[in-house]
N, C-alpha and C. Protein backbone atom coordinates (compact mmCIF):
# COMPACT_ATOMS: atom_id res chain seq x y z
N UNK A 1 0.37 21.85 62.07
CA UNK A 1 -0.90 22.41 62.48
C UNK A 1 -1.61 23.06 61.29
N UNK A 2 -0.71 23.66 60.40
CA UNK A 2 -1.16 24.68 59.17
C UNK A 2 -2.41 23.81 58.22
N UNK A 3 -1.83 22.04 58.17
CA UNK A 3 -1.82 21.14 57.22
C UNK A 3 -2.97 20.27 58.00
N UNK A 4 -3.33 20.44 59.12
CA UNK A 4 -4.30 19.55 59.85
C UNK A 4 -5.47 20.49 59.23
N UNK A 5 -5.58 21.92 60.00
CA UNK A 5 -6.77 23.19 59.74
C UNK A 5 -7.26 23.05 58.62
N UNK A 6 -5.91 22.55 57.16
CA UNK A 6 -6.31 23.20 55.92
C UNK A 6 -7.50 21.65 55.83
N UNK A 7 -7.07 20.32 55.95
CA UNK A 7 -7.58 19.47 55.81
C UNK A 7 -9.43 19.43 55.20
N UNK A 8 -9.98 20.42 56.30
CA UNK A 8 -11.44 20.31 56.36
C UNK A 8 -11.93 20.96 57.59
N UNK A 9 -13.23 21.14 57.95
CA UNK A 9 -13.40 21.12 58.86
C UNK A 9 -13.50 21.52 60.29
N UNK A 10 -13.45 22.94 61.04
CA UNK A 10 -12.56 22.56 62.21
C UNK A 10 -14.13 22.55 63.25
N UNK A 11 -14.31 22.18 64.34
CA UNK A 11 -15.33 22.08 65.38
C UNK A 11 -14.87 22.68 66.95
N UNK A 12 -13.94 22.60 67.05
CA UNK A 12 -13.37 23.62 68.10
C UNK A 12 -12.15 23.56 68.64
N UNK A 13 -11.66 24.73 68.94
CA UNK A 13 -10.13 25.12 68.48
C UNK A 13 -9.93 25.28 70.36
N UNK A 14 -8.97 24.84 71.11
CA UNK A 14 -8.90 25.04 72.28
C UNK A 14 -7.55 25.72 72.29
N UNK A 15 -7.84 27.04 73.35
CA UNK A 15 -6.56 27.78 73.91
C UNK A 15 -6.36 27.31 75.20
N UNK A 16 -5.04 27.49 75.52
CA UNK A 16 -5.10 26.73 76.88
C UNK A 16 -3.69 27.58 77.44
N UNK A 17 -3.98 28.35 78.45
CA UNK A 17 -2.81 28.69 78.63
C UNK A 17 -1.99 29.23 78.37
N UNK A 18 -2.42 30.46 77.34
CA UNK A 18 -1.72 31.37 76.14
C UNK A 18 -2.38 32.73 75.91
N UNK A 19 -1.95 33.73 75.48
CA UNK A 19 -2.47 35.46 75.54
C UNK A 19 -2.80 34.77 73.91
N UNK A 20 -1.93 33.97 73.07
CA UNK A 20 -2.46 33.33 71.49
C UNK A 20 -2.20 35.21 71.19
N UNK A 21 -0.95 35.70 71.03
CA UNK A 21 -0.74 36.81 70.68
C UNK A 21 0.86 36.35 69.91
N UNK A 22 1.52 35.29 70.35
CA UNK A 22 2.99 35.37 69.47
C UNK A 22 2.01 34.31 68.32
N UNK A 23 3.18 34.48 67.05
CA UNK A 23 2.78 33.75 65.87
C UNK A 23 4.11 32.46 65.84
N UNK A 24 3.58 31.20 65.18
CA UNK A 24 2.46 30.88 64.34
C UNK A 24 1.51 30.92 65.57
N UNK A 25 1.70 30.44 66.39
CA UNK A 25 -0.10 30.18 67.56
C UNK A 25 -0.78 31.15 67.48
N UNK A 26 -0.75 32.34 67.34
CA UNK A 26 -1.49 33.22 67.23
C UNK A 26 -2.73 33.32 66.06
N UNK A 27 -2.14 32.76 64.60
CA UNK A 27 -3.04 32.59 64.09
C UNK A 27 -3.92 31.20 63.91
N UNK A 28 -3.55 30.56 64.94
CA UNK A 28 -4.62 29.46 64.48
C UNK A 28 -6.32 29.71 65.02
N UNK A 29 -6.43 30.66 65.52
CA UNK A 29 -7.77 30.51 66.22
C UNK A 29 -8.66 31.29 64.78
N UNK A 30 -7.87 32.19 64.22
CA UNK A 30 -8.69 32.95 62.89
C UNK A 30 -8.89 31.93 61.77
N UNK A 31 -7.34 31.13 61.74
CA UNK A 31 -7.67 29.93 60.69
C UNK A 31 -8.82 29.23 61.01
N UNK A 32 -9.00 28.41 62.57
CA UNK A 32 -9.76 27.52 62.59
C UNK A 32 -11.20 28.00 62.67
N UNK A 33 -11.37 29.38 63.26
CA UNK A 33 -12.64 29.96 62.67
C UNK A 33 -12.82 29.74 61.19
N UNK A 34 -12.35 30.37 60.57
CA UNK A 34 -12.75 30.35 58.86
C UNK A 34 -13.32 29.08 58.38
N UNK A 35 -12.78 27.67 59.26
CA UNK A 35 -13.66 26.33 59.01
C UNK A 35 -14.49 26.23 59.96
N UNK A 36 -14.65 27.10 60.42
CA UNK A 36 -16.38 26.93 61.19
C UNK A 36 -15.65 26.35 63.06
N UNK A 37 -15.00 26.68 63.63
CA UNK A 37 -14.72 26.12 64.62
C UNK A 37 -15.21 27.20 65.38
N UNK A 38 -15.57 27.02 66.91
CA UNK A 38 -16.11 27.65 68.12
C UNK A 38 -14.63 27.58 68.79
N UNK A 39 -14.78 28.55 69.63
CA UNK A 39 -12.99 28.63 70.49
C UNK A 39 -13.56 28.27 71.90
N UNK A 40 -12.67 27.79 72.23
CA UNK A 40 -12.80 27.58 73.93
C UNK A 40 -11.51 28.06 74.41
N UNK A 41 -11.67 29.12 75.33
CA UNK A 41 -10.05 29.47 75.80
C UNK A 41 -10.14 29.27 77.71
N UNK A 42 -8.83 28.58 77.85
CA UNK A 42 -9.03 28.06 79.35
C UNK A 42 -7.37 28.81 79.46
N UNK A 43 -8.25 30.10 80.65
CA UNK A 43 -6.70 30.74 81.08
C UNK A 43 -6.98 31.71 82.52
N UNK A 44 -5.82 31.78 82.97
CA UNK A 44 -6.14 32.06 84.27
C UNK A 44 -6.55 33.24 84.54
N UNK A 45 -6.44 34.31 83.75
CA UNK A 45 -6.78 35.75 83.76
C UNK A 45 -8.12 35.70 83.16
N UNK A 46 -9.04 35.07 82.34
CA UNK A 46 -10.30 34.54 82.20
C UNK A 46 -10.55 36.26 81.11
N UNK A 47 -11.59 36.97 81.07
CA UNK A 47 -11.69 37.79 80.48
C UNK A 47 -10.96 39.29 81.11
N UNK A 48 -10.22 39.26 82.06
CA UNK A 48 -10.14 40.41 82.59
C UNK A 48 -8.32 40.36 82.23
N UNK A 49 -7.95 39.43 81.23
CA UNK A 49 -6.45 39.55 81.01
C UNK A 49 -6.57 39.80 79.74
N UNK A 50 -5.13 39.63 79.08
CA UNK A 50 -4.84 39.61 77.48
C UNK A 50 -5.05 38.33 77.01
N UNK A 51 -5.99 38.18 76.09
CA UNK A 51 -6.26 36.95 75.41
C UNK A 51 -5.71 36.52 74.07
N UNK A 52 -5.15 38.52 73.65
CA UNK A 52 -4.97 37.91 72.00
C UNK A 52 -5.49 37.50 70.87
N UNK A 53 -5.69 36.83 70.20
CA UNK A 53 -5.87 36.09 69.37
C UNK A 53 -7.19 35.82 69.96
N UNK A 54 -7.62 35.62 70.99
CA UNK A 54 -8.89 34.37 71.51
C UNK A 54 -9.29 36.16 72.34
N UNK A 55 -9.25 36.64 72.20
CA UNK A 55 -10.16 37.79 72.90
C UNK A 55 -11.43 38.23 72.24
N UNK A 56 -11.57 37.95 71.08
CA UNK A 56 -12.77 38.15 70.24
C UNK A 56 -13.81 37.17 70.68
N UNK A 57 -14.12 36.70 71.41
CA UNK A 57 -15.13 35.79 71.58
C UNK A 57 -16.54 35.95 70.74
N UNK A 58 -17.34 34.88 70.30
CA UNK A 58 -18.09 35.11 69.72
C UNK A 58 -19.34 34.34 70.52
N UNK A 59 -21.25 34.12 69.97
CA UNK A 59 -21.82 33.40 70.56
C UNK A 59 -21.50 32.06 70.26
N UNK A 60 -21.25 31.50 71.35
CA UNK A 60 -21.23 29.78 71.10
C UNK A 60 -19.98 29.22 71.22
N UNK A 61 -18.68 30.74 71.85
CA UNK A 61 -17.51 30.30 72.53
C UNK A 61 -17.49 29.84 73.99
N UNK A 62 -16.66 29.84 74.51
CA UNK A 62 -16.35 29.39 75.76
C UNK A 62 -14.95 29.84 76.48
N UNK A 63 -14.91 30.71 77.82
CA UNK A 63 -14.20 31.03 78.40
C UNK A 63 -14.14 30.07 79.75
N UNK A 64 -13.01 29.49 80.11
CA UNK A 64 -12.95 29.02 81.91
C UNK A 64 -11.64 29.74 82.25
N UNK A 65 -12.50 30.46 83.28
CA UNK A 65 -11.08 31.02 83.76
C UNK A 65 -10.34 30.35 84.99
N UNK A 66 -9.44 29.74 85.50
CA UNK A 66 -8.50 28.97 86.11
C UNK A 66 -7.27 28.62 85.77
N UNK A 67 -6.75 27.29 86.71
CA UNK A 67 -5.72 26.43 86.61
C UNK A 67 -6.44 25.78 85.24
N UNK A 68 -5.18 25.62 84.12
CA UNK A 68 -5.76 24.16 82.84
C UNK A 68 -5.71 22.68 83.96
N UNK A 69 -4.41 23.07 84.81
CA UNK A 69 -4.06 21.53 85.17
C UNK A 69 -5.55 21.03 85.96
N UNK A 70 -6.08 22.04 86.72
CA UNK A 70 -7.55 21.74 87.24
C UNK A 70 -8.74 21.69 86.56
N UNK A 71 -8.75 22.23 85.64
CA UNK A 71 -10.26 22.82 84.78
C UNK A 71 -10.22 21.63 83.65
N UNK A 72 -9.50 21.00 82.70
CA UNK A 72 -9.12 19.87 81.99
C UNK A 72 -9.46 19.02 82.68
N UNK A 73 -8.96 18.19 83.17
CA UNK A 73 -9.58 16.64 83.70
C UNK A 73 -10.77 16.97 83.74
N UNK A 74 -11.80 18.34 84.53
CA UNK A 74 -13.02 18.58 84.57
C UNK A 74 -13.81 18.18 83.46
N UNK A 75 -13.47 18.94 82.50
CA UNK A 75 -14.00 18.99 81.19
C UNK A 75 -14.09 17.84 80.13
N UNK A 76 -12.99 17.33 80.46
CA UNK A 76 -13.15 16.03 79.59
C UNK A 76 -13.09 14.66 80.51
N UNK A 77 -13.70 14.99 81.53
CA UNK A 77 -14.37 13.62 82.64
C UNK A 77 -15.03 12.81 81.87
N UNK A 78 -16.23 13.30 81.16
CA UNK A 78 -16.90 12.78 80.20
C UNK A 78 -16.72 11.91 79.01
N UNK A 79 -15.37 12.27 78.40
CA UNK A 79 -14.70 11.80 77.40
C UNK A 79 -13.47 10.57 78.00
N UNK A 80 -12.77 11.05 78.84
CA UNK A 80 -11.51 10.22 79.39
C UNK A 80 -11.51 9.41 80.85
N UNK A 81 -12.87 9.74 80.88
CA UNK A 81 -13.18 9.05 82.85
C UNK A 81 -12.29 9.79 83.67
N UNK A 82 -12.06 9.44 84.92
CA UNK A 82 -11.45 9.97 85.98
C UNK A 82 -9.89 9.91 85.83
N UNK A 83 -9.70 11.39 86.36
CA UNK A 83 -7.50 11.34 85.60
C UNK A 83 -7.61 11.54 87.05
N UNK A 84 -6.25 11.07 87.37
CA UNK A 84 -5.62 11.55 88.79
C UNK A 84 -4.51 12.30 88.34
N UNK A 85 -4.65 13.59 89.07
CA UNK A 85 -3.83 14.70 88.49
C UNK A 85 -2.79 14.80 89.79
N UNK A 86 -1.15 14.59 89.38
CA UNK A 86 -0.64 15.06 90.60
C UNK A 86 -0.46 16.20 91.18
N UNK A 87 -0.55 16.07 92.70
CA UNK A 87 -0.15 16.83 93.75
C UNK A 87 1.13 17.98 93.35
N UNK A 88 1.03 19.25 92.96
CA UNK A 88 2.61 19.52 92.23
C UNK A 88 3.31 20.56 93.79
């Protein structure tokens, strides 16, 4: 992950399911800021939990607060067409 970030680049860094408070995960959202990335954090406590790392939100981030297993297929409908997500 260290070696992807350093590459170039970043456009947006997704949390999914994480406070992004233990390390290494913790620091990737500051790394991938520093290359210009926007955060999107998808977690079930939404702003009213511990985010960690991804609690700094800035303009032009993105919070969904929910299920990932529900809010994902949503989001990237657009990109991957229709997922059938199982029944758990």
């Amino acid at each position: 992950m260290d070696a992807w970030i350093e590459e170039g680049k970043v456009d947006l860094i997704l949390v999914i399911g994480t406070t992004a408070t233990v390390y290494p995960a913790a620091g990737y959202v500051n790394q991938a800021r520093k290359k210009g990335a926007r955060v999107a954090v998808v977690n079930m406590d939404g702003m009213g939990g511990e985010l960690g790392a991804a609690s700094n939100l800035r303009n032009g981030d993105f919070i969904f607060q929910g299920d990932a297993a529900k809010l994902l297929p949503e989001m990237f409908k657009g990109v991957i067409g229709e997922l059938k997500v199982p029944e758990v």
